[in-house]
Protein backbone atom coordinates (compact mmCIF):
# COMPACT_ATOMS: atom_id res chain seq x y z
CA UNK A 1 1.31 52.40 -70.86
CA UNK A 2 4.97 52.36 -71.38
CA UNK A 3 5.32 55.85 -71.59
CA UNK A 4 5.86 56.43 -67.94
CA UNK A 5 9.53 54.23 -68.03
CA UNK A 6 11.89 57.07 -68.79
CA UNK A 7 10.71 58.93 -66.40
CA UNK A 8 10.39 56.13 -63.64
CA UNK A 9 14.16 54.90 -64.73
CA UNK A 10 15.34 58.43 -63.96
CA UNK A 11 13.69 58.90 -60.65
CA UNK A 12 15.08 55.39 -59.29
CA UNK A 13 18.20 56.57 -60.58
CA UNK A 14 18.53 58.99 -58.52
CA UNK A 15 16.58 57.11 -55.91
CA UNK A 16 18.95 54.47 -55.73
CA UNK A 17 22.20 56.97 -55.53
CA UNK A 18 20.46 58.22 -52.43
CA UNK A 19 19.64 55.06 -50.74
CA UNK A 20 23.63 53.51 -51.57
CA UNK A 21 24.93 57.07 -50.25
CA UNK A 22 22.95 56.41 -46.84
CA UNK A 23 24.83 52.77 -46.79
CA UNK A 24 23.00 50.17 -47.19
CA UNK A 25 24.16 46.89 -48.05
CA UNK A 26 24.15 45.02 -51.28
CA UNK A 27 24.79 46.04 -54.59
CA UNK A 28 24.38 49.26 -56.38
CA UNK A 29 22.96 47.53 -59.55
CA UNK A 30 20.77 44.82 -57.35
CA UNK A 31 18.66 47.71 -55.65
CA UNK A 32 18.62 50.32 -59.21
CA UNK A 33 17.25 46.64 -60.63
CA UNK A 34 15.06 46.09 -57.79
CA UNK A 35 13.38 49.53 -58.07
CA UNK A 36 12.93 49.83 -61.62
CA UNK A 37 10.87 46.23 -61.04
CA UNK A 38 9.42 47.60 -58.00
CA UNK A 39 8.29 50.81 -60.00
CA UNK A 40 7.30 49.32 -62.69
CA UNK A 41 5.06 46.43 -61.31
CA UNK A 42 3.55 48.94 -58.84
CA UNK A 43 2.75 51.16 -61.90
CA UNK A 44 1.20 48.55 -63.45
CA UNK A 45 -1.44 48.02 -60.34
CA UNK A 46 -2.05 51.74 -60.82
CA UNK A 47 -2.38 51.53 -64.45
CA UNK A 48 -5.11 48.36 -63.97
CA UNK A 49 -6.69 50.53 -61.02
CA UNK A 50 -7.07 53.52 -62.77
CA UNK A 51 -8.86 52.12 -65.50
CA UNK A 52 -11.11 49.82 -63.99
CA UNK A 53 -12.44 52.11 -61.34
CA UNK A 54 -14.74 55.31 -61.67
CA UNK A 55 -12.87 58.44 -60.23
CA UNK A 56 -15.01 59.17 -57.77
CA UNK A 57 -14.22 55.44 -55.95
CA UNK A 58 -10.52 55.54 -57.20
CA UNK A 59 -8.95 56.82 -53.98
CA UNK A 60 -10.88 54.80 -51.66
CA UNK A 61 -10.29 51.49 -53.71
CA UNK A 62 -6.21 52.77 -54.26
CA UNK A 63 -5.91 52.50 -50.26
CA UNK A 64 -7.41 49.47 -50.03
CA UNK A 65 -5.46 47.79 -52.45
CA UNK A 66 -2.32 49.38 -51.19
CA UNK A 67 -3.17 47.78 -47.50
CA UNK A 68 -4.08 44.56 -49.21
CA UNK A 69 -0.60 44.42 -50.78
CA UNK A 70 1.42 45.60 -48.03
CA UNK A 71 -0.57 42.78 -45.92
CA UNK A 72 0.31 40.25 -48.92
CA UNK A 73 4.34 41.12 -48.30
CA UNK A 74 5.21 37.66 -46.70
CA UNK A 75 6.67 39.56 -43.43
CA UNK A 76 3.22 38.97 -41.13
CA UNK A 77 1.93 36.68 -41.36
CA UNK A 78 5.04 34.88 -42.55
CA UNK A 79 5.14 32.82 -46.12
CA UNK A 80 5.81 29.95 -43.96
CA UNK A 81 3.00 29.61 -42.18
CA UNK A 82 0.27 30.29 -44.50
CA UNK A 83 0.55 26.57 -46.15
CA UNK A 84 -1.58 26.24 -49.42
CA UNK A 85 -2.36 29.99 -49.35
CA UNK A 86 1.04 30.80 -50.58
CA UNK A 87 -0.08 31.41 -54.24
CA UNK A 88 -2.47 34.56 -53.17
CA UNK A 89 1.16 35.91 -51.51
CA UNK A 90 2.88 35.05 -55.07
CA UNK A 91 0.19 37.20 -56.78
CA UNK A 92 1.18 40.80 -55.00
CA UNK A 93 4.56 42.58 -55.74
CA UNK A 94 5.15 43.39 -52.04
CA UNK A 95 6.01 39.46 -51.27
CA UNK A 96 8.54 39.18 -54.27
CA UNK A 97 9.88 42.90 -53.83
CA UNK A 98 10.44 41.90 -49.58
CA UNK A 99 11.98 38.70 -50.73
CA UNK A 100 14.42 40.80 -53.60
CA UNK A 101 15.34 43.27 -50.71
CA UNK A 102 16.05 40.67 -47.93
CA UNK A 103 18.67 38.85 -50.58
CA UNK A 104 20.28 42.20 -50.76
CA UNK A 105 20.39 43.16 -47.21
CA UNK A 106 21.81 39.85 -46.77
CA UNK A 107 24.28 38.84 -49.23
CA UNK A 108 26.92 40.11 -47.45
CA UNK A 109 26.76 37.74 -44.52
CA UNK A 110 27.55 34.85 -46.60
CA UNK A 111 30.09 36.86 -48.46
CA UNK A 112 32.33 37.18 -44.78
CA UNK A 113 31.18 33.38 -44.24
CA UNK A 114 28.38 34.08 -41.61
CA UNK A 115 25.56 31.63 -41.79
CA UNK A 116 22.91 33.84 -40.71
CA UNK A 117 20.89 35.06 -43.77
CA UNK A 118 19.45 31.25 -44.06
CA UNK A 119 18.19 30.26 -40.84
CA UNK A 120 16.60 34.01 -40.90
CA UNK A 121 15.04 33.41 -44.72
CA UNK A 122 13.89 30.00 -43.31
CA UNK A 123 11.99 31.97 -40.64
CA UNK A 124 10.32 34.33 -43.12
CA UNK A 125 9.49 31.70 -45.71
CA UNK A 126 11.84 32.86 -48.36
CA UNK A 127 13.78 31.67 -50.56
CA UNK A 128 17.84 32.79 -51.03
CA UNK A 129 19.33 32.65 -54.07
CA UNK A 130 16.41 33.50 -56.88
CA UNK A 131 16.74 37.17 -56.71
CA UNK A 132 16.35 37.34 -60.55
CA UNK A 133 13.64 35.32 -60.28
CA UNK A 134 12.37 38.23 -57.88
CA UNK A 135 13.09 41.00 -60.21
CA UNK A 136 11.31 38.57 -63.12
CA UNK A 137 8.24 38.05 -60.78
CA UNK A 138 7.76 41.81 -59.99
CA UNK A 139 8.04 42.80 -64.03
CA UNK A 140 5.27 39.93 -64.75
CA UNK A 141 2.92 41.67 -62.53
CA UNK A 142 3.85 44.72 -64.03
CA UNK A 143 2.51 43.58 -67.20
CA UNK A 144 0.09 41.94 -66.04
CA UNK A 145 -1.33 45.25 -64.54
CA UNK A 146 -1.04 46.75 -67.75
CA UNK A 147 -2.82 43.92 -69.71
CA UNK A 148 -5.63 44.20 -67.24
CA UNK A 149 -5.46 48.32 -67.93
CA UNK A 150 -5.86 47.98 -71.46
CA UNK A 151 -8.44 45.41 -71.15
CA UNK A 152 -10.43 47.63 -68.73
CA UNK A 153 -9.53 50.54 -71.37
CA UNK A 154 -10.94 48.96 -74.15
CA UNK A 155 -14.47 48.20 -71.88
CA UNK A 156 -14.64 51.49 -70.93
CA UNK A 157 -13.60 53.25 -74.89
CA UNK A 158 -16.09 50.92 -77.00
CA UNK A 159 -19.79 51.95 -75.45
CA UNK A 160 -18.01 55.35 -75.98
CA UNK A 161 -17.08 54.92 -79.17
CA UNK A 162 -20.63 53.53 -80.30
CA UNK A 163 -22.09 56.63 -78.92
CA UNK A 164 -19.85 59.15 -80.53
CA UNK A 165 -20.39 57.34 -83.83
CA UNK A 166 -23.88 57.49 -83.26
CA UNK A 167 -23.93 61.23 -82.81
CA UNK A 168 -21.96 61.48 -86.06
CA UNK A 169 -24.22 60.09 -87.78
CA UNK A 170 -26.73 61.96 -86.86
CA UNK A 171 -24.95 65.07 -87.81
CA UNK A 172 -24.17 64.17 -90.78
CA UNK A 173 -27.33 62.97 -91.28
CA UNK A 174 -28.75 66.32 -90.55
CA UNK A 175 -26.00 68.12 -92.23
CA UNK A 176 -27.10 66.83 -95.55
CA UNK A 177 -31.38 66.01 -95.19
């Protein structure tokens, strides 16, 4: 389940060589460090997706989930404004990977001495200042998507397992009676 990193730290290599050559703001390792998280934890809900669901269901659930997340982001309805619902927004990478990016976008302003990234982040609900507490958020998930994958795996491989012992048995049982 950790296979996939080589490849996914190559591609958001690249990625992120793209999206500093089109000039945006903030720092070239800050967004390679936000999209290996971002990768990674969104692998990880694939990983735990692809596992626990049948194939035939797996696109239909995949686009749910994806609309679920990308309504879990913190932008609308704001963090600020959902009140003791907040910790359903901490559980989906969208929130913490919208939070990561708006530091970046933003870190400039204070940089040149504009106040304008906090009253803005005050608006949204999040929080300045914790972007590798971002980053750390989006790899938990990550693994947490890949615990529940290999817990799903392991639900899925044992009746399997039973049965394909069974069947050797039999064999052999035939084999040599």
């Amino acid at each position: 389940m950790l296979v996939n990193m080589v490849p996914m730290i190559t591609c958001n290599a690249v990625f992120t060589a793209c999206w500093i050559l089109l000039g945006h703001s903030g720092s070239t390792n800050g967004w390679f460090s936000l999209f290996i998280a971002l990768g990674f934890a969104s692998s990880g809900v694939g990983c735990a997706i692809s596992l626990a669901v049948s194939r035939q269901n797996l696109y239909l659930v995949s686009l749910i989930v994806c609309f679920i997340f990308a309504a879990f982001s913190g932008i609308c309805p704001r963090l600020n404004s959902v009140g003791d619902a907040e910790w359903i927004w901490d559980l989906s990478f969208a929130r913490w990977s919208s939070e990561a990016a708006f530091t970046l976008y933003t870190e400039h302003y204070a940089d040149e001495g504009l106040d304008v990234s906090r009253p803005a982040a005050e608006q949204m609900g999040y929080t300045l200042g914790r972007f590798e507490h971002d980053i750390g958020a989006l790899w938990a998930l990550g693994f947490a998507g890949r615990i529940i994958g290999m817990i799903s795996l392991v639900r899925v491989a044992q009746p399997a397992a039973k049965r394909l012992e069974h069947e050797f048995v039999i064999k052999i049982r035939s084999m040599l009676g």
